[in-house]
C-alpha atoms as a PDB file:
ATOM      1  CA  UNK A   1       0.000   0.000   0.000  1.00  0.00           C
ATOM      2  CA  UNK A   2       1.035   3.401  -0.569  1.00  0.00           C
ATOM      3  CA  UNK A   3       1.980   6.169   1.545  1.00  0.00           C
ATOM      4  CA  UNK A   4       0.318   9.784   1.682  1.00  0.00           C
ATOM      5  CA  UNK A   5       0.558  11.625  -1.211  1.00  0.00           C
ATOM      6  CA  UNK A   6       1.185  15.092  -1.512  1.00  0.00           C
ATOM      7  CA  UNK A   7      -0.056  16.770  -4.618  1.00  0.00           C
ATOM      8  CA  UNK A   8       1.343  20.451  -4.470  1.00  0.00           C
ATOM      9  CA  UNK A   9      -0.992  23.492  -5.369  1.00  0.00           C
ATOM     10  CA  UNK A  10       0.785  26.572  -6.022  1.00  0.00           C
ATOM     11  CA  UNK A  11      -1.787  28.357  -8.297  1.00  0.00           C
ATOM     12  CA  UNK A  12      -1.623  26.433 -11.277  1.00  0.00           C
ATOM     13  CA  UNK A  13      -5.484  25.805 -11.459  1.00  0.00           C
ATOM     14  CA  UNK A  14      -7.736  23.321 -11.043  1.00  0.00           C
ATOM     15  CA  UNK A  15      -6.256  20.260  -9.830  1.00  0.00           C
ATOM     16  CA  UNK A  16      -9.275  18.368  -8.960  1.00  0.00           C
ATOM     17  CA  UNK A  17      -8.969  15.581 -12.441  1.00  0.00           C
ATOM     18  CA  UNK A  18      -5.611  14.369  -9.875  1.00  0.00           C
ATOM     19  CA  UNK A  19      -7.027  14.165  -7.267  1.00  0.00           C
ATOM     20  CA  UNK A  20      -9.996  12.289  -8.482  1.00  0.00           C
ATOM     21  CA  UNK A  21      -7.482   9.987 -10.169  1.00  0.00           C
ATOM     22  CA  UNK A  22      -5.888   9.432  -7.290  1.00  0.00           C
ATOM     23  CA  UNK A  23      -9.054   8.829  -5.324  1.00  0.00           C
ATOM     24  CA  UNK A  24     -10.422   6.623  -7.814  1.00  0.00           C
ATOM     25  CA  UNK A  25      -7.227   4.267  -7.326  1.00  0.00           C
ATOM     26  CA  UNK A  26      -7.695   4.405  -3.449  1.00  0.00           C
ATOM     27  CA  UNK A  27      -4.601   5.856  -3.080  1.00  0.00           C
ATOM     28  CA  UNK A  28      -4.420   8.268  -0.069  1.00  0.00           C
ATOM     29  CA  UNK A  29      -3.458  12.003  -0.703  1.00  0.00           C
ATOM     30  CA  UNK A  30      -4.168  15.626  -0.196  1.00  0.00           C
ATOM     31  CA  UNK A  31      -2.966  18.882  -1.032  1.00  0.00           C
ATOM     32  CA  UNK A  32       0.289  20.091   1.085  1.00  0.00           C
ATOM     33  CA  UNK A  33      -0.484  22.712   3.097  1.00  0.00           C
ATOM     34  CA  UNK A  34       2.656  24.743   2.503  1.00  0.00           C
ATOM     35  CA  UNK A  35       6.873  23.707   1.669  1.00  0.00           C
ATOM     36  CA  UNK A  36       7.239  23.333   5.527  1.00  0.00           C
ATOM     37  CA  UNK A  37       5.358  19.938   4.992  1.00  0.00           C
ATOM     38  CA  UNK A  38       8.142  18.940   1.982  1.00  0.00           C
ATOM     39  CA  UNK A  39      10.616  18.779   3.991  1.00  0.00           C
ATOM     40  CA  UNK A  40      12.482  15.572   3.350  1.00  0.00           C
ATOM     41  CA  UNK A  41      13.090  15.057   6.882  1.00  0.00           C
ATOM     42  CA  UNK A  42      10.221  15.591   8.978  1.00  0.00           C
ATOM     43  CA  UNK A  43       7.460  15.575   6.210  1.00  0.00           C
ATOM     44  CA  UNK A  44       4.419  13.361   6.714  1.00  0.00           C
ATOM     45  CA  UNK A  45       4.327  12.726   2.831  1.00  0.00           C
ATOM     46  CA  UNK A  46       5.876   9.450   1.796  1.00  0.00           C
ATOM     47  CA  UNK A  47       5.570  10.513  -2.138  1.00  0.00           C
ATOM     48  CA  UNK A  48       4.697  13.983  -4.088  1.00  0.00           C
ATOM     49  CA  UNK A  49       3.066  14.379  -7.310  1.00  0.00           C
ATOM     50  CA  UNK A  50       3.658  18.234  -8.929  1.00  0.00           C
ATOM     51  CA  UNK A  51       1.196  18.943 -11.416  1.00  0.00           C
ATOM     52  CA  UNK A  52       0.106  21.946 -13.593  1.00  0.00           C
ATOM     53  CA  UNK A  53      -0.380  23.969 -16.651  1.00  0.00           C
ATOM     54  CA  UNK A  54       1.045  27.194 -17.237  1.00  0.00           C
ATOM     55  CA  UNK A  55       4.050  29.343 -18.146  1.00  0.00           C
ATOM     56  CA  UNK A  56       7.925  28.662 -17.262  1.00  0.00           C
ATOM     57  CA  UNK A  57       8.639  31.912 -15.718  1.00  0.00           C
ATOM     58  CA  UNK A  58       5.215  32.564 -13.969  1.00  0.00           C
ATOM     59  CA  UNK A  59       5.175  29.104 -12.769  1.00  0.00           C
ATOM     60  CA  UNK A  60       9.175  29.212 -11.390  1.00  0.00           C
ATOM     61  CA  UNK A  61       8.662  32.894 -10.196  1.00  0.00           C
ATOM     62  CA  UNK A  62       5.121  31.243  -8.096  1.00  0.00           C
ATOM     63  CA  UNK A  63       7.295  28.541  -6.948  1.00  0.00           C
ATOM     64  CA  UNK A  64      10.551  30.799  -5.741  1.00  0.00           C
ATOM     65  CA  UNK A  65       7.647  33.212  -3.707  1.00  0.00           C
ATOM     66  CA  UNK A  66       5.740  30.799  -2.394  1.00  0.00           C
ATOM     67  CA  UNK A  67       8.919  28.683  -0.795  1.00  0.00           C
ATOM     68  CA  UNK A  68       8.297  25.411  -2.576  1.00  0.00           C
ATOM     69  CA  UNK A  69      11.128  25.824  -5.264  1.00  0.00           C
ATOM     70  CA  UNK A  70      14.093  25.159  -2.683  1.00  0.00           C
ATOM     71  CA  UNK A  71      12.150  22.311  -0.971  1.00  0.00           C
ATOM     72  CA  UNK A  72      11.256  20.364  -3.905  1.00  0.00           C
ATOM     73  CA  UNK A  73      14.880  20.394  -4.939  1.00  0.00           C
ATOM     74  CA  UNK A  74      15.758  19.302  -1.678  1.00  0.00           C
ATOM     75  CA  UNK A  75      12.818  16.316  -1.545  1.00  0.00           C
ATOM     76  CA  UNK A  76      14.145  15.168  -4.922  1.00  0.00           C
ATOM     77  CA  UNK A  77      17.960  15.499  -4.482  1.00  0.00           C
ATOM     78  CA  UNK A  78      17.303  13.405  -1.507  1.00  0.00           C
ATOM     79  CA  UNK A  79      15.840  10.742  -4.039  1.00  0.00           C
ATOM     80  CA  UNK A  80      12.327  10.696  -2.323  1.00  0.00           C
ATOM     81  CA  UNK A  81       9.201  10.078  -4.954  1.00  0.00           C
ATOM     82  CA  UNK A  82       8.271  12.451  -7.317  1.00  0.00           C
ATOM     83  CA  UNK A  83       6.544  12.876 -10.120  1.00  0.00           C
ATOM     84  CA  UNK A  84       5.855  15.931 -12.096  1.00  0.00           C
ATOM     85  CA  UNK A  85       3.235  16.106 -14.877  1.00  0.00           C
ATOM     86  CA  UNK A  86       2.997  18.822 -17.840  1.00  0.00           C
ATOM     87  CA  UNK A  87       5.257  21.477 -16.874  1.00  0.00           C
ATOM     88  CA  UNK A  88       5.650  19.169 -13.785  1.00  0.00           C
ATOM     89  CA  UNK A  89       8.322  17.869 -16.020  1.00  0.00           C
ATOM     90  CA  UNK A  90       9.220  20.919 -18.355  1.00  0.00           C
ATOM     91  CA  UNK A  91      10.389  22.703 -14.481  1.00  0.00           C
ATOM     92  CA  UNK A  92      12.955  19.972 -13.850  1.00  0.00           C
ATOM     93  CA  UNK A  93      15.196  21.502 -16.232  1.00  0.00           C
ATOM     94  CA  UNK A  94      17.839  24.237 -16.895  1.00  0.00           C
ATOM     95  CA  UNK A  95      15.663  26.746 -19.187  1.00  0.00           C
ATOM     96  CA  UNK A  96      13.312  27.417 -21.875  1.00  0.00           C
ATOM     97  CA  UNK A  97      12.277  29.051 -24.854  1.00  0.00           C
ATOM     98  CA  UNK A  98       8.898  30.073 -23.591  1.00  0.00           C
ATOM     99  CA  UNK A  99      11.023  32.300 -21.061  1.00  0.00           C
ATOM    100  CA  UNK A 100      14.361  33.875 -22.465  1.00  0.00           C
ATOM    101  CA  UNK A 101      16.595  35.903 -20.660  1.00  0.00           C
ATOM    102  CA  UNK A 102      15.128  39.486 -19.176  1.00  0.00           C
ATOM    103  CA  UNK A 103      17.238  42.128 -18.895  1.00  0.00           C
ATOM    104  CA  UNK A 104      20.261  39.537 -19.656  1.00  0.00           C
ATOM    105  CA  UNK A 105      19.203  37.319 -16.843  1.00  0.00           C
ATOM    106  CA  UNK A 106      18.426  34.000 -17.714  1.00  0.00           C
ATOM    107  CA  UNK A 107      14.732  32.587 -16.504  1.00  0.00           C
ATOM    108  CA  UNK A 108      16.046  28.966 -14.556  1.00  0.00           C
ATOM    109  CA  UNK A 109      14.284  25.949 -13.772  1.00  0.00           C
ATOM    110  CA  UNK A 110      14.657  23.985 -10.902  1.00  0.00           C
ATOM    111  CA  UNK A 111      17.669  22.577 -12.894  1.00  0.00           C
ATOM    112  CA  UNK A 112      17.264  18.788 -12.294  1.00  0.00           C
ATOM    113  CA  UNK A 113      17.993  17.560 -15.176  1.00  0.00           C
ATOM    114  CA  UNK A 114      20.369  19.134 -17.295  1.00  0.00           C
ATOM    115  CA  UNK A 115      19.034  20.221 -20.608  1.00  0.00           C
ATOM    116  CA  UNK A 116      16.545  22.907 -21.613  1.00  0.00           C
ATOM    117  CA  UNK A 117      12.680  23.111 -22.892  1.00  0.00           C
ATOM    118  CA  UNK A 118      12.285  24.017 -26.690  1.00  0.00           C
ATOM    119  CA  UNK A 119       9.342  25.065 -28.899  1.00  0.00           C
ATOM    120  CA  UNK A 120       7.512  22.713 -31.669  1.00  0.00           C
ATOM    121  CA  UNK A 121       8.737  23.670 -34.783  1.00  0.00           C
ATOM    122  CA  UNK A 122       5.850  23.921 -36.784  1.00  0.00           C
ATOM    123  CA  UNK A 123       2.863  26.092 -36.756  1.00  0.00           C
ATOM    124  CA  UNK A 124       0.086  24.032 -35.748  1.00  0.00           C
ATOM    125  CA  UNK A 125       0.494  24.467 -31.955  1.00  0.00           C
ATOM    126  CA  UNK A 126      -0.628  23.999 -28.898  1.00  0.00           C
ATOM    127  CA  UNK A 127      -0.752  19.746 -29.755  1.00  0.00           C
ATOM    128  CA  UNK A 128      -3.923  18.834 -28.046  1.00  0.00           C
ATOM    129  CA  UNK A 129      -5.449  15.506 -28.001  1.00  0.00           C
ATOM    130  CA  UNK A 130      -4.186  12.132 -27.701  1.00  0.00           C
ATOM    131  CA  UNK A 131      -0.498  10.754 -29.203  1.00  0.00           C
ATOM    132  CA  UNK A 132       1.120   7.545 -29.127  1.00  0.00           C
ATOM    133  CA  UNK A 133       3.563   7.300 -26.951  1.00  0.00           C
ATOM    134  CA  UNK A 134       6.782   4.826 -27.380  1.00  0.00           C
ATOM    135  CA  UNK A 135       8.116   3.650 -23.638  1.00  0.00           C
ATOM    136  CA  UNK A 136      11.735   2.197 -22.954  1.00  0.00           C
ATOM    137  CA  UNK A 137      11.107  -1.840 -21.767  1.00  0.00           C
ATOM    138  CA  UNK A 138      12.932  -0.948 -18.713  1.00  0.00           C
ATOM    139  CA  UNK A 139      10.143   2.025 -17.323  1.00  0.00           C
ATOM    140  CA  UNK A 140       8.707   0.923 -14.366  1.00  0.00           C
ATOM    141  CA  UNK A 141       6.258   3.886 -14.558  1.00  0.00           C
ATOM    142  CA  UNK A 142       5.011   1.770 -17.866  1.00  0.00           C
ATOM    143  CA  UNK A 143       5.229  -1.596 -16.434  1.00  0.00           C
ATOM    144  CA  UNK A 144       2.330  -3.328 -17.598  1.00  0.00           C
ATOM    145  CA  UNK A 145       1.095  -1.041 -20.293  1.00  0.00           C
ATOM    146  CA  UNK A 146       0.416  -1.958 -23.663  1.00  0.00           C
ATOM    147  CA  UNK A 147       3.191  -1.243 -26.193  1.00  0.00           C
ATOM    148  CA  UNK A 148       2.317   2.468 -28.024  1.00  0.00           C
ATOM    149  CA  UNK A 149      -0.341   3.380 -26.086  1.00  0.00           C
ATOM    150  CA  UNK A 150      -2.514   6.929 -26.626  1.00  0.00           C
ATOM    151  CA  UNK A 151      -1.966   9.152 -23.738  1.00  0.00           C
ATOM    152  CA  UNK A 152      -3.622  12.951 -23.558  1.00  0.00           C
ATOM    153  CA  UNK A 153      -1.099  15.535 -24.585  1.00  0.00           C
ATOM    154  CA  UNK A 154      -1.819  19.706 -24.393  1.00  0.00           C
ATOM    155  CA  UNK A 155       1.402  21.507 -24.568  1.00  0.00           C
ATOM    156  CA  UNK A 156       3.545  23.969 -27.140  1.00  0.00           C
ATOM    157  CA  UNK A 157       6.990  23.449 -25.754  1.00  0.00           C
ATOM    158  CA  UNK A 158       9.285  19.787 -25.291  1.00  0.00           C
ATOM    159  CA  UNK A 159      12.002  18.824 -23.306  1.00  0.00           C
ATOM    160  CA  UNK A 160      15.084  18.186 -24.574  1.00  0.00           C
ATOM    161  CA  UNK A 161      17.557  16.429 -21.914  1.00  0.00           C
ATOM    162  CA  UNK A 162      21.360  16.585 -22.516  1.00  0.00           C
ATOM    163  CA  UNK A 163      21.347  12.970 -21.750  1.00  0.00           C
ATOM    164  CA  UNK A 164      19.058  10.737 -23.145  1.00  0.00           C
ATOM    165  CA  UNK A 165      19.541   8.209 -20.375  1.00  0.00           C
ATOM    166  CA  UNK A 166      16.958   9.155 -18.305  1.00  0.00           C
ATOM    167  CA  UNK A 167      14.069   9.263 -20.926  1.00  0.00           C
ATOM    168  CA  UNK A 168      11.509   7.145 -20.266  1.00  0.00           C
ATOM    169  CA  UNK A 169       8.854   7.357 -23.242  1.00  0.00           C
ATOM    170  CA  UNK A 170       9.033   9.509 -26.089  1.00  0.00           C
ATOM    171  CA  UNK A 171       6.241  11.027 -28.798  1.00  0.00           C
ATOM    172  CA  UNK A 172       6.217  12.237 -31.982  1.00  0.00           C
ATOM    173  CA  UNK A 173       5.063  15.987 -32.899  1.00  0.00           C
ATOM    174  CA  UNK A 174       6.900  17.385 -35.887  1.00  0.00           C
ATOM    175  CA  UNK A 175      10.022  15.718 -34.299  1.00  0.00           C
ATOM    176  CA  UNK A 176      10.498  12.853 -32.209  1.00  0.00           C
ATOM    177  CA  UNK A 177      10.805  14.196 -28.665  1.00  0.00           C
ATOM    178  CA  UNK A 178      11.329  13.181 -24.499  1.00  0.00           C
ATOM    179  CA  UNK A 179       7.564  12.847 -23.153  1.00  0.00           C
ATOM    180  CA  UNK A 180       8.702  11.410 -20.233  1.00  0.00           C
ATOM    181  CA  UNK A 181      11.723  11.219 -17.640  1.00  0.00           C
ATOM    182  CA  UNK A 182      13.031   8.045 -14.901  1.00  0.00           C
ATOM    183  CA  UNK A 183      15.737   8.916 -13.140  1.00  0.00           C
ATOM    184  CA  UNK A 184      16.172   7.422  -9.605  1.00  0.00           C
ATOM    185  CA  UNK A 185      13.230   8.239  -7.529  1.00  0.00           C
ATOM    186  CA  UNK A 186      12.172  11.158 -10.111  1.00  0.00           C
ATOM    187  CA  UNK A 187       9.561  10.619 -12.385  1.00  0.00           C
ATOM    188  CA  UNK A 188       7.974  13.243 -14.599  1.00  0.00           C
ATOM    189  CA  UNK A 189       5.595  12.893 -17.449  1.00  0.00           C
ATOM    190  CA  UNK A 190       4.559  15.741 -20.343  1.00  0.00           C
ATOM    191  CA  UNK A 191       0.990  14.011 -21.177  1.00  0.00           C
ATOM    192  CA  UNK A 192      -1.567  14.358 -18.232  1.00  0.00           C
ATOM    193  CA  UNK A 193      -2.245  10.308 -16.686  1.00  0.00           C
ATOM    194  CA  UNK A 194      -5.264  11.934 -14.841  1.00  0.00           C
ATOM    195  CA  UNK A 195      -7.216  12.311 -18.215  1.00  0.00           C
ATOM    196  CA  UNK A 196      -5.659   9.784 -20.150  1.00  0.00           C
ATOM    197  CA  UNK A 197      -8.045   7.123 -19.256  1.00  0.00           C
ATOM    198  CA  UNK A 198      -7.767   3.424 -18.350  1.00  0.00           C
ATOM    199  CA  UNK A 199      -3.620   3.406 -19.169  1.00  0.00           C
ATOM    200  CA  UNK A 200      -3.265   6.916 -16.971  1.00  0.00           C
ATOM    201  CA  UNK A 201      -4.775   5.576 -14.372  1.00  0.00           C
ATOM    202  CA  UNK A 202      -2.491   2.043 -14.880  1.00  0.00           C
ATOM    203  CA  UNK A 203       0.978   4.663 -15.133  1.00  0.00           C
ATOM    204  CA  UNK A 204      -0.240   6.430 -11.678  1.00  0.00           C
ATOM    205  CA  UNK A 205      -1.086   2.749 -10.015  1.00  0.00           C
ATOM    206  CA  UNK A 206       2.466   1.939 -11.165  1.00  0.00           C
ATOM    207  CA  UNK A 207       3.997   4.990 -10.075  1.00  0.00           C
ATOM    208  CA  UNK A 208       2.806   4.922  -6.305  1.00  0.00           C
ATOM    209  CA  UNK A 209       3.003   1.390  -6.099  1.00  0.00           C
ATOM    210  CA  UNK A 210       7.028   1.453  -6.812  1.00  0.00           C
ATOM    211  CA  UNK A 211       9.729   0.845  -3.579  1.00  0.00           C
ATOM    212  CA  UNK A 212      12.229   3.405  -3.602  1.00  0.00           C
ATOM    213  CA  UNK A 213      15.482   3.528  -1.342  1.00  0.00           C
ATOM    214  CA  UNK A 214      14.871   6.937  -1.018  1.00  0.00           C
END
């Protein structure tokens, strides 16, 4: 059985498809009441799931304000549970396009995962709807899943890791690119599992049911 579940809420919107998700599995969780409860040490959470829409630099900028930046770094470096969904994932790196530099400053991420976040080269964007989406053999996140499944995308920008080791899945949108990370204890995912039906709900089960050293 899992542990409590955190699900952070810094303004992002309505979070309530997650939590039904997760409520629907029987998996116990609520909303943290602040980054004093993230602490890796003393936090009653066993696991956190960081979810959200929204735009790099508004959503860091929220996150640097509001505390939770430092203490999510902390919760992962320690290699506790995580797993970030839309720009969930697209936070865990260095930089990107949809925020360049102001006034020479560079917009960062929570720098994770070395690499950046890029725009879809073609004109047809936001993608929105469902893609096929190609998992390594060795994701435990997609243990169980059939081979190619359709998860639900909505999203403009990609990440692009320096190092493809830690891709997990990947899609294809004008280019083949990273829809999902594995690294350690860190999971993060571009599509949304909360609305992607039957195999979302399957990727979350298989999320919060892995053991982690961490």
């Amino acid at each position: 059985m899992s542990g409590l579940i955190a699900v952070v809420d810094y303004g992002a919107g309505n979070l309530g498809s997650v939590m039904n998700a997760l409520k629907r599995l029987g998996l116990a969780s609520r909303f943290a009441a602040g980054p004093e409860e993230l602490v890796p040490s003393t936090s009653p959470f066993e696991k956190i799931i960081f979810p959200g829409d929204g735009h790099f630099a508004s959503a860091m900028e929220s996150l640097e304000k509001s505390g939770y930046a430092e203490v999510l770094k902390s919760w992962i470096r320690a290699d506790k549970p995580f797993l970030g969904i839309c720009i969930g994932l697209q936070l865990l790196f260095d930089s990107s396009e949809e925020a360049p530099p102001v006034n020479g400053k560079a917009v960062r991420g929570l720098s994770i995962i070395p690499g950046c976040v890029k725009k879809f080269p073609g004109r047809k964007i936001p993608q929105i709807g469902w893609n096929q989406t190609r998992a390594k053999s060795s994701s435990k996140m997609f243990r169980s899943i059939p081979e190619n499944s359709f998860f639900y995308y909505i999203h403009s920008y990609y990440a692009q890791p320096e190092n493809s080791s830690c891709t997990a899945a990947e899609a294809e949108y004008y280019l083949s690119y990273c829809s999902a990370v594995e690294q350690g204890a860190l999971a993060a995912v571009q599509f949304h599992p909360e609305k992607s039906g039957a195999v979302g709900l399957k990727l979350l089960a298989n999320w919060a049911e892995q053991k982690y050293a961490g």
